[in-house]
N, C-alpha and C. Protein backbone atom coordinates (compact mmCIF):
# COMPACT_ATOMS: atom_id res chain seq x y z
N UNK A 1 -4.80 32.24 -5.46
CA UNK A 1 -4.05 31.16 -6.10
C UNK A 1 -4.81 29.85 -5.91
N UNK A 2 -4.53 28.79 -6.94
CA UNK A 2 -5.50 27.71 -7.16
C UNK A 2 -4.86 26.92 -6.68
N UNK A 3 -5.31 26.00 -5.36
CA UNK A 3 -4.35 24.75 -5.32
C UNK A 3 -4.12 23.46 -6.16
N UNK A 4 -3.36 23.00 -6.39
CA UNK A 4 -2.87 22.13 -7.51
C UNK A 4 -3.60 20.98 -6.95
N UNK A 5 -4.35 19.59 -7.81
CA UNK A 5 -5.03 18.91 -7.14
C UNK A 5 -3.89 17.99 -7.48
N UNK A 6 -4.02 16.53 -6.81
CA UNK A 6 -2.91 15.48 -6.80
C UNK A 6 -2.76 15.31 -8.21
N UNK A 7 -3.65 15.02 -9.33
CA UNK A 7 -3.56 14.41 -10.31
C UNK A 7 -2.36 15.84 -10.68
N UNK A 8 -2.90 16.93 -10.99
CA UNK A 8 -2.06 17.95 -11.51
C UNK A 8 -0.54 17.85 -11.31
N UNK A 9 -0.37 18.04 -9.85
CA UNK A 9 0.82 17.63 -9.49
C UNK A 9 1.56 16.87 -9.92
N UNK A 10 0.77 15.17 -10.08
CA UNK A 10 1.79 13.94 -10.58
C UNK A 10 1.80 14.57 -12.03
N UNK A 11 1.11 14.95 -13.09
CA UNK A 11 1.09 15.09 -14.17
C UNK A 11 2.53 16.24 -14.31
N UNK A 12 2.75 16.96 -13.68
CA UNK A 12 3.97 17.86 -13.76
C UNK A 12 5.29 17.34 -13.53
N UNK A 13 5.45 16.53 -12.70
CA UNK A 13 6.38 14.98 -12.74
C UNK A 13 6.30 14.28 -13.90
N UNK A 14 5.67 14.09 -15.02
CA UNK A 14 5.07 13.02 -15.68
C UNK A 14 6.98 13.32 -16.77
N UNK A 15 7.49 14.16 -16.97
CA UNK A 15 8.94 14.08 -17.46
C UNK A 15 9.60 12.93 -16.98
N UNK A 16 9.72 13.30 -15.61
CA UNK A 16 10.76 12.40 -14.48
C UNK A 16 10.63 10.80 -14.93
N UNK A 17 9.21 10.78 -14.98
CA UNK A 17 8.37 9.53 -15.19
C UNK A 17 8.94 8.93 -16.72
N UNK A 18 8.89 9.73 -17.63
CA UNK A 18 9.37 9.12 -18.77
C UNK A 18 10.43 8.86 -19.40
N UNK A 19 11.61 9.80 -18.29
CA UNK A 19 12.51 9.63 -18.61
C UNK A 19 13.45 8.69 -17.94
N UNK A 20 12.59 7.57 -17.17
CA UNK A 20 13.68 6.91 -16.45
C UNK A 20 13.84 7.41 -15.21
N UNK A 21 13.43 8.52 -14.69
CA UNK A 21 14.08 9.07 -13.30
C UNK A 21 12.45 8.95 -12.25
N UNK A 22 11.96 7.74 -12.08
CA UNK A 22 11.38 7.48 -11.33
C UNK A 22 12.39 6.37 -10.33
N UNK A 23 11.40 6.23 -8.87
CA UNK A 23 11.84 5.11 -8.20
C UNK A 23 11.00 3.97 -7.73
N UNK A 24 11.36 2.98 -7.85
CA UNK A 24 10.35 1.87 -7.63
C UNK A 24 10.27 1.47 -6.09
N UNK A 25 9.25 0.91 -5.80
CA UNK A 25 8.94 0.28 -4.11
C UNK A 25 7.97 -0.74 -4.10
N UNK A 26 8.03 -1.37 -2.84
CA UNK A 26 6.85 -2.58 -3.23
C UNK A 26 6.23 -2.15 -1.79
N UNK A 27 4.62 -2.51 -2.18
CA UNK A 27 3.62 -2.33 -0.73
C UNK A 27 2.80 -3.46 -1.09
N UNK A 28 1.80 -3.60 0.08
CA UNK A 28 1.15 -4.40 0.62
C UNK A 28 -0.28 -3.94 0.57
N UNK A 29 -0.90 -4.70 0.29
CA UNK A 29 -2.36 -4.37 1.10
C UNK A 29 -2.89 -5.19 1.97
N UNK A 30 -2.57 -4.85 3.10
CA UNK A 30 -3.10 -6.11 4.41
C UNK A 30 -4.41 -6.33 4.74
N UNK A 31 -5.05 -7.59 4.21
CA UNK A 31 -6.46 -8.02 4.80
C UNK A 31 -7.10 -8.96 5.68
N UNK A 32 -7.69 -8.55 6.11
CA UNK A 32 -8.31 -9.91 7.57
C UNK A 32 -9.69 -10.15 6.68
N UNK A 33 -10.31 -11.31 7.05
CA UNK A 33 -11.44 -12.01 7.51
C UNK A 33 -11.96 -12.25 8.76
N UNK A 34 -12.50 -12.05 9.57
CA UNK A 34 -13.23 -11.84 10.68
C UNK A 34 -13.52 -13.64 10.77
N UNK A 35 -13.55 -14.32 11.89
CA UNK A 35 -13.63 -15.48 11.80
C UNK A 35 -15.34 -15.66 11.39
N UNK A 36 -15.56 -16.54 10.36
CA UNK A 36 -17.17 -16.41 9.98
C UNK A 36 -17.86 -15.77 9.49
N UNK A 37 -16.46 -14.45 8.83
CA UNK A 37 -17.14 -13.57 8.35
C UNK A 37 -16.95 -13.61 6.73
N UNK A 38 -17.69 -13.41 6.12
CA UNK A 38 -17.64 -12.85 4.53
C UNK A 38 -16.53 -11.23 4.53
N UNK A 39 -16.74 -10.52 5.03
CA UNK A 39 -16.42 -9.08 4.84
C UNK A 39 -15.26 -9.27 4.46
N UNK A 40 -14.48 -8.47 4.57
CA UNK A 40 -13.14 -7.92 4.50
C UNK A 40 -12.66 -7.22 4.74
N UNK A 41 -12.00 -6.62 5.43
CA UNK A 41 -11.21 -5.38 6.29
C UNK A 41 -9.62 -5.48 5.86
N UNK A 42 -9.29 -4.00 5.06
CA UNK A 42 -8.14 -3.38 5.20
C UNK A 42 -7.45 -2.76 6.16
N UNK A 43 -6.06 -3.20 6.51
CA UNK A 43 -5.19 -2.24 7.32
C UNK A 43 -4.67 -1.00 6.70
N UNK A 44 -4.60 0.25 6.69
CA UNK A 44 -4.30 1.17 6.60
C UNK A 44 -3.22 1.86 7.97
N UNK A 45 -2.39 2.50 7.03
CA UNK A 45 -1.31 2.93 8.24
C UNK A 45 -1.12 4.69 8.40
N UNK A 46 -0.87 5.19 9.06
CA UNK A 46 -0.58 6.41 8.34
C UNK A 46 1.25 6.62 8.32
N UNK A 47 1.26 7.75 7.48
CA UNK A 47 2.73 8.20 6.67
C UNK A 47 3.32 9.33 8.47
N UNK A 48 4.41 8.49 8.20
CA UNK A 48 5.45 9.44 9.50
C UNK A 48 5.81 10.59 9.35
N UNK A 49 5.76 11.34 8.05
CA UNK A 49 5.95 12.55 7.98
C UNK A 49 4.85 13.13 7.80
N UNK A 50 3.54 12.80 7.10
CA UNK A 50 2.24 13.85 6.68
C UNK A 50 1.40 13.34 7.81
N UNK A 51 1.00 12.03 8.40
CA UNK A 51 0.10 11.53 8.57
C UNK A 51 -0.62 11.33 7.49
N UNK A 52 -0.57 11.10 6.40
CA UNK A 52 -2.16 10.69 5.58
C UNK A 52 -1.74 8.97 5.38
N UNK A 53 -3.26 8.61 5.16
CA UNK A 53 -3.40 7.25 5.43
C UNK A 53 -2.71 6.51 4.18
N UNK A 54 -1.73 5.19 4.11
CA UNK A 54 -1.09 4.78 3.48
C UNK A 54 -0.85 3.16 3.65
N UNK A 55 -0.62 2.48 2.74
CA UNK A 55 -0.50 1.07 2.89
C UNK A 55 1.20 0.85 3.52
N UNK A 56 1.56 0.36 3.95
CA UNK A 56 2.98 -0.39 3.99
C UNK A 56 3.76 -0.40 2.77
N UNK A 57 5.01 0.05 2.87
CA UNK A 57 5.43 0.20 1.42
C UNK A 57 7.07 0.33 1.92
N UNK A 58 8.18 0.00 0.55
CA UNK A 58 9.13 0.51 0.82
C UNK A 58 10.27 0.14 -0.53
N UNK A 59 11.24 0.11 -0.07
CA UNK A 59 12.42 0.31 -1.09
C UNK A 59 12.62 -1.45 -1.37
N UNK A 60 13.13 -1.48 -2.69
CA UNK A 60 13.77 -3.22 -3.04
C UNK A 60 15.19 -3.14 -2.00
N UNK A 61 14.81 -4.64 -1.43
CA UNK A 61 15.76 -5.04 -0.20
C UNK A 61 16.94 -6.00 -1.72
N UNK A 62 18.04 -6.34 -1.03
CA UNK A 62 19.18 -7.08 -1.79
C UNK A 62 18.46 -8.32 -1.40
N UNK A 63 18.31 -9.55 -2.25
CA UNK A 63 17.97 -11.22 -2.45
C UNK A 63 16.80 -11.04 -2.05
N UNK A 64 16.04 -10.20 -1.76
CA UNK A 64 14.41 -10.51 -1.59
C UNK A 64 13.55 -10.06 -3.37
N UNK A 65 12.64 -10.83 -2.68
CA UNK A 65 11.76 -10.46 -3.95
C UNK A 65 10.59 -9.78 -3.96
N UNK A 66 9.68 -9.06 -4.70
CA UNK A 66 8.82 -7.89 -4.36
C UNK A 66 8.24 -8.27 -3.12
N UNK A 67 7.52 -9.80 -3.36
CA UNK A 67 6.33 -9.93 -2.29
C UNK A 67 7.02 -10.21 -1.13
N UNK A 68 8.43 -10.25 -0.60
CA UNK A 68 9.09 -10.47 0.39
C UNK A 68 9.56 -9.25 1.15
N UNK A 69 10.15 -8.46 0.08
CA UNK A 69 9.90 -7.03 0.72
C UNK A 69 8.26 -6.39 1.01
N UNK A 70 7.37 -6.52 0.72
CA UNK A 70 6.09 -6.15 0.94
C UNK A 70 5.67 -7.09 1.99
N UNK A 71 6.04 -8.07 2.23
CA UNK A 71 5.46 -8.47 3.58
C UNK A 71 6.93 -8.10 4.61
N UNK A 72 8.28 -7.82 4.49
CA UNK A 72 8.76 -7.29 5.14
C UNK A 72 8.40 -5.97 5.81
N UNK A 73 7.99 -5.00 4.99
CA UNK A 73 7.40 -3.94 5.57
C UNK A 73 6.40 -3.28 6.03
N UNK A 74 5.49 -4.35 5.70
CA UNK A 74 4.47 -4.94 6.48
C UNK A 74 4.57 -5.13 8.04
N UNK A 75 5.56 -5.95 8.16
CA UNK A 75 5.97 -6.07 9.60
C UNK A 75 6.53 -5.30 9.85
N UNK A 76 7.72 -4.29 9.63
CA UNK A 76 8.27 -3.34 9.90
C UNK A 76 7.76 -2.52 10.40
N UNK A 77 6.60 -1.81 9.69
CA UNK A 77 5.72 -0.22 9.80
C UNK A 77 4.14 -0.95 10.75
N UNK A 78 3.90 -1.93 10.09
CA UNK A 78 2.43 -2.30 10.82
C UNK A 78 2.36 -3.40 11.89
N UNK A 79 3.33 -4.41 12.27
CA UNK A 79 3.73 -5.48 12.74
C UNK A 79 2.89 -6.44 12.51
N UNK A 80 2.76 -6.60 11.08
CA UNK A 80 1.77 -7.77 10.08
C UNK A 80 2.76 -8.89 10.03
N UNK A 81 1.81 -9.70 10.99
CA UNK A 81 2.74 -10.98 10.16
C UNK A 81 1.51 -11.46 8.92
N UNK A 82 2.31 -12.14 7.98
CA UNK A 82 1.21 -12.94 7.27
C UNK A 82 1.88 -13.39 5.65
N UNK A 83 1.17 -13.95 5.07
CA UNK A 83 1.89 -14.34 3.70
C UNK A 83 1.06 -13.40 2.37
N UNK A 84 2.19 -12.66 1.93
CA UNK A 84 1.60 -11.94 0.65
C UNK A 84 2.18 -13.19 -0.79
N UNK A 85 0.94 -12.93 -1.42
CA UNK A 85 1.10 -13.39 -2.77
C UNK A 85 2.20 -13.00 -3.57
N UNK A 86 2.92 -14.10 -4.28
CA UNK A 86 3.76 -13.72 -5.36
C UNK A 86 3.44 -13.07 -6.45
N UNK A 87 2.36 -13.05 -6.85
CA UNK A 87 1.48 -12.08 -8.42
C UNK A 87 1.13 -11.12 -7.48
N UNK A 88 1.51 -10.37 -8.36
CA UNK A 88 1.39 -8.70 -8.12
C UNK A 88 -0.20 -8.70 -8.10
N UNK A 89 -0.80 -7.47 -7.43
CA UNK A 89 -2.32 -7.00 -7.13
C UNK A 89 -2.37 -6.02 -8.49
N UNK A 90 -1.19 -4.92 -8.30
CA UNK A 90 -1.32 -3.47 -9.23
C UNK A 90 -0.26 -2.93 -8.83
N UNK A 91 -0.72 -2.09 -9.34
CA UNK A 91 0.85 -0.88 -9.06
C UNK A 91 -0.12 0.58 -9.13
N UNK A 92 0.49 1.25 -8.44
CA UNK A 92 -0.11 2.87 -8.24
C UNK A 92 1.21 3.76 -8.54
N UNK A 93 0.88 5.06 -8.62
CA UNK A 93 1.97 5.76 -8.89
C UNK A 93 1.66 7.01 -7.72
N UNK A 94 2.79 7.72 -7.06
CA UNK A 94 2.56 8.65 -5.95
C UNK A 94 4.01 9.99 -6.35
N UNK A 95 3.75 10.87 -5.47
CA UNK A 95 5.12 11.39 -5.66
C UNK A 95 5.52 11.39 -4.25
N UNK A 96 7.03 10.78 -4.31
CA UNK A 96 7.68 10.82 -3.00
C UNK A 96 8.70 12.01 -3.12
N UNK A 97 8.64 12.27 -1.72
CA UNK A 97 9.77 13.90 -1.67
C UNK A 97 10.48 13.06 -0.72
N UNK A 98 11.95 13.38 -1.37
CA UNK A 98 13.00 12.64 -0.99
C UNK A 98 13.87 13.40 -0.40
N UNK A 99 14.74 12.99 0.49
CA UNK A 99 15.27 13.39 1.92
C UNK A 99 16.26 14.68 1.25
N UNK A 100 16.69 15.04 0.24
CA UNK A 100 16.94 16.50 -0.73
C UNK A 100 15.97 17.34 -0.80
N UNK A 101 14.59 17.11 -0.90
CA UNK A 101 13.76 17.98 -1.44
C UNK A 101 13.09 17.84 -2.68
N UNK A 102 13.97 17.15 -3.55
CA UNK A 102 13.08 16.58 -4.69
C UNK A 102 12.25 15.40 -4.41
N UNK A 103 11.36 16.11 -5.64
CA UNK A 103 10.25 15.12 -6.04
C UNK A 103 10.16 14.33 -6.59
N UNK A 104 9.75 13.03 -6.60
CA UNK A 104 10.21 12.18 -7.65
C UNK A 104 8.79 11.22 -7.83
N UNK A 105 8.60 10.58 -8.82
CA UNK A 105 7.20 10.11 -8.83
C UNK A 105 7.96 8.50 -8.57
N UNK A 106 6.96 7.69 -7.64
CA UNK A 106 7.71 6.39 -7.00
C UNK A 106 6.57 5.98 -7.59
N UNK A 107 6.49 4.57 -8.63
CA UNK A 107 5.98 3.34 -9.00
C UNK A 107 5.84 2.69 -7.93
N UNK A 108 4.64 2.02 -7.12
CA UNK A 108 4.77 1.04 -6.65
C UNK A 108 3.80 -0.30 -6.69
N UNK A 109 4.58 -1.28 -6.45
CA UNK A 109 4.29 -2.56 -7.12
C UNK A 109 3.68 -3.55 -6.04
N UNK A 110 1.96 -3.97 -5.72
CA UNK A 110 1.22 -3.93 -4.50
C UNK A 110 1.12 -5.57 -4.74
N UNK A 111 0.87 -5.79 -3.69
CA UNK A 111 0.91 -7.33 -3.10
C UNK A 111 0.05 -7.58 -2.02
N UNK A 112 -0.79 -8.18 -2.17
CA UNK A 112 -2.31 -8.65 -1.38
C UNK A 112 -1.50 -8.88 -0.13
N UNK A 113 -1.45 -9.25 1.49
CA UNK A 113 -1.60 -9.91 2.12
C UNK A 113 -2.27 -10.81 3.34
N UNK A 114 -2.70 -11.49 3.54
CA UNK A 114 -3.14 -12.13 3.93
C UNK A 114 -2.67 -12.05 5.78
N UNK A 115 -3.51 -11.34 6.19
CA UNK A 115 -2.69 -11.13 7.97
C UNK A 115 -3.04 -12.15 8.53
N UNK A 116 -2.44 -12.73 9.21
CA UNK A 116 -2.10 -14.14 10.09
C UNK A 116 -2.21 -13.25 11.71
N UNK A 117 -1.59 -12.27 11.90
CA UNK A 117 -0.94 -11.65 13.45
C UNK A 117 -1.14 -10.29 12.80
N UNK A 118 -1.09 -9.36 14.37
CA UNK A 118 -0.39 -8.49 14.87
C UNK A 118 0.09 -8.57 15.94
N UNK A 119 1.03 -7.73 15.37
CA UNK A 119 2.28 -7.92 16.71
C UNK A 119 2.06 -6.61 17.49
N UNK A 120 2.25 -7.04 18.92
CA UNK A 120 2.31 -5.39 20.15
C UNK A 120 3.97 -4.68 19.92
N UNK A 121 4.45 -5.57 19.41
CA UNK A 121 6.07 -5.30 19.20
C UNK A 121 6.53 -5.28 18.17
N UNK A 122 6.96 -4.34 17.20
CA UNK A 122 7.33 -4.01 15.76
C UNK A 122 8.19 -2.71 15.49
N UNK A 123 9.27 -2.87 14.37
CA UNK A 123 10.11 -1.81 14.66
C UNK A 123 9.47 -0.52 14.44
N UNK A 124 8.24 -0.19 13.73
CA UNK A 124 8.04 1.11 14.04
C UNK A 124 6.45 1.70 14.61
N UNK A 125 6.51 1.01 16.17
CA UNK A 125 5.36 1.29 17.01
C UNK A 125 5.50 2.17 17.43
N UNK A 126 4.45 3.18 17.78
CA UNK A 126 4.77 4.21 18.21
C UNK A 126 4.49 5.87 17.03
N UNK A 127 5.38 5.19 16.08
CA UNK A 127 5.76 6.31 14.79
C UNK A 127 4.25 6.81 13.96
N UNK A 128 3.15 5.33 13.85
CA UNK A 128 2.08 5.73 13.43
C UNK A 128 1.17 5.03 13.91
N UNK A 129 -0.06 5.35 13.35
CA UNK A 129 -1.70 4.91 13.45
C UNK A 129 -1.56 3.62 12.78
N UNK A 130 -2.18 2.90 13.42
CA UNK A 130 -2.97 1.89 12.42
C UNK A 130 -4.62 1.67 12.63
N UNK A 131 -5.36 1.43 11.41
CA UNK A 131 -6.64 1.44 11.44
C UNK A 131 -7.56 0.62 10.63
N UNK A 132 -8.11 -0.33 10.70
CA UNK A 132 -8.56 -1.28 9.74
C UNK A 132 -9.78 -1.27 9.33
N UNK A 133 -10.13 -0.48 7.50
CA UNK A 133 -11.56 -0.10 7.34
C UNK A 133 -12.21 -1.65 5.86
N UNK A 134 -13.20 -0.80 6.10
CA UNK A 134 -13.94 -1.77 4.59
C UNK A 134 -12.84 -1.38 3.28
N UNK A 135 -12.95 -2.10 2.67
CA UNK A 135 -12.20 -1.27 1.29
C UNK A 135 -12.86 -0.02 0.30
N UNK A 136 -14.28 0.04 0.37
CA UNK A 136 -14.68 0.93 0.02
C UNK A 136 -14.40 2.77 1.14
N UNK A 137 -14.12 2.18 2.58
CA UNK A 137 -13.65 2.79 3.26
C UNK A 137 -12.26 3.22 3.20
N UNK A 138 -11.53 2.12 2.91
CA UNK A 138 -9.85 2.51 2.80
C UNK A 138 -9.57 3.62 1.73
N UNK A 139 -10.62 2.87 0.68
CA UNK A 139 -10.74 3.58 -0.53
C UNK A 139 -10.45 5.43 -0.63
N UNK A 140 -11.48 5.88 0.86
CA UNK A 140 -11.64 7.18 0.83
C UNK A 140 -10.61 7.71 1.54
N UNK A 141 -10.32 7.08 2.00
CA UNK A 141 -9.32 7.53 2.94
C UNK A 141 -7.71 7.91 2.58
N UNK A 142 -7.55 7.36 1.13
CA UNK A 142 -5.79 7.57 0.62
C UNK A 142 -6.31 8.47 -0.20
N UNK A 143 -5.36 9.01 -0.87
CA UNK A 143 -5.11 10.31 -1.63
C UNK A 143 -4.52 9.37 -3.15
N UNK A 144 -4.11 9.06 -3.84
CA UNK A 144 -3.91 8.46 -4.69
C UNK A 144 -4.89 7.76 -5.50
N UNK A 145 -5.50 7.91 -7.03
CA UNK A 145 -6.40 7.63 -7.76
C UNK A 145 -6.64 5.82 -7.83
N UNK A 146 -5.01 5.55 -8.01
CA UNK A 146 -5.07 4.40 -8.45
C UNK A 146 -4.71 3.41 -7.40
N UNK A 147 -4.90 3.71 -6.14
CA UNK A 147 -4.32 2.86 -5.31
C UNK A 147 -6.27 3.04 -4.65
N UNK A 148 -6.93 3.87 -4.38
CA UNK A 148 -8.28 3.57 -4.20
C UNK A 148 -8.80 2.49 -5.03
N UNK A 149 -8.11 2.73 -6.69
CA UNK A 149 -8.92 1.52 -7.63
C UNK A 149 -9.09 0.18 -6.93
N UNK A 150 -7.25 0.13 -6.53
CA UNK A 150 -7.02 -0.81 -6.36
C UNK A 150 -7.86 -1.77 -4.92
N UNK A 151 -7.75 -0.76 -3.51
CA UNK A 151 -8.63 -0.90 -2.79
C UNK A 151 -9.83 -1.27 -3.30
N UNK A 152 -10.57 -0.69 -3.72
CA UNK A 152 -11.63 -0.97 -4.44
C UNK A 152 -11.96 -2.62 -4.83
N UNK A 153 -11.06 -3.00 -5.42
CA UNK A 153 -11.38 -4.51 -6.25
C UNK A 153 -10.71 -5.10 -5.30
N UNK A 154 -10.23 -5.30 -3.84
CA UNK A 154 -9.85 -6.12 -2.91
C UNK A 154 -10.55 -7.14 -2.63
N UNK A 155 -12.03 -7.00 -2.48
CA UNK A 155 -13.25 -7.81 -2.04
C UNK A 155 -13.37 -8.68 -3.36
N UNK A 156 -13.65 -7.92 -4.70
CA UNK A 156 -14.27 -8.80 -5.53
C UNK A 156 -13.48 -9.84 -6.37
N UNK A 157 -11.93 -9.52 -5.87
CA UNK A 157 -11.02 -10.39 -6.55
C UNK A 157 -10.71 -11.66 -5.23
N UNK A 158 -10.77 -11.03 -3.99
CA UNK A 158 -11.23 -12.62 -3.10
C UNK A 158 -12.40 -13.78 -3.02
N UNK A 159 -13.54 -12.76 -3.59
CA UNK A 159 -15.03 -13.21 -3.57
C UNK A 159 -14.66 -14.08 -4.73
N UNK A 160 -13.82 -13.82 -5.86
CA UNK A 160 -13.32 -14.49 -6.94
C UNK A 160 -12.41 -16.20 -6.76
N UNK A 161 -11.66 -15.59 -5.83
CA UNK A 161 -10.84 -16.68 -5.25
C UNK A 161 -11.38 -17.47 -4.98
N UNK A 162 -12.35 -17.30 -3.92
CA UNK A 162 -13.07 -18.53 -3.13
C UNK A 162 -13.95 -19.03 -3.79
N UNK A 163 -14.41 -18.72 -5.28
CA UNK A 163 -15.86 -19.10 -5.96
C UNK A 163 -14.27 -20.19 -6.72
N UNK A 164 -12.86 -19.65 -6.96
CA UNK A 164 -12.38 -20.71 -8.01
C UNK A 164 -12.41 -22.13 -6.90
N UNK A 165 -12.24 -21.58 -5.53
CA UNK A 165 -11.79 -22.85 -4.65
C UNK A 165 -12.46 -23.79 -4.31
N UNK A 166 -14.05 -22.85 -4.33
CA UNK A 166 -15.28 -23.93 -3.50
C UNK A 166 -16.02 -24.78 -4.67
């Protein structure tokens, strides 16, 4: 028997997807600058049930707004403090298996942030890894097509920033 590769998989969801029966979430992509440094380094977290490596992510909170929940859970899962942007980065698509057993393909809607701290104290220490690579590194490391893209253009859309600023 052939194992199903990710794309296959989401593509067999792709109903759920069109018919409205997806669920939405907002994540983060947490980045440092090294003091003096050009580079850029992603936080990567891993997932409490698989372990595979994953950004901060989660469900729309009541009166918050995407980038408020994405730096909320930020701190929650990674103990990031820091300020995420109000304009969205991208959005990726994944399938989440939900506490029934179904599958459901989750939209989610990504938000740069900018890490200020980590905290030794956060509500879920303990539960996972955290690990902070290059983005071409983070890149390899998730399972999702479009959330590597997104990794991917982390650097050249800051390298962008700072050419509008300087």
């Amino acid at each position: 028997m052939t194992k199903k590769t990710y794309l296959s998989r989401l593509a067999g969801e792709a109903d759920k997807l069109f018919a409205g029966r997806s669920i939405e979430q907002y994540g983060a992509i947490c980045y440092r600058r090294a003091q003096g440094q050009e580079n850029v380094e992603i936080l990567l977290i891993t997932s409490r049930d698989s372990g595979r490596w994953v950004i901060p992510k989660g469900w729309p909170m009541d009166r918050k707004l995407p980038h408020q929940v994405a730096e909320r859970e930020a701190w929650e899962e990674a103990g990031v403090r820091g300020k995420a942007r109000k304009k969205r980065f991208g959005y990726y698509t994944y399938l989440k298996v939900l506490g029934t057993g179904e599958t459901v393909p989750s939209v989610v809607q990504v938000h740069l942030l900018d890490v200020a701290e980590l905290a030794e104290r956060f509500p879920e220490r303990g539960q996972r890894q955290l690990q902070w690579f290059s983005p071409n590194e983070a890149a390899a490391h998730v399972r999702e097509p479009e959330l590597k893209s997104l990794l991917r253009g982390v650097d050249t859309l800051l390298k962008e920033d700072k050419k509008g600023k300087g």
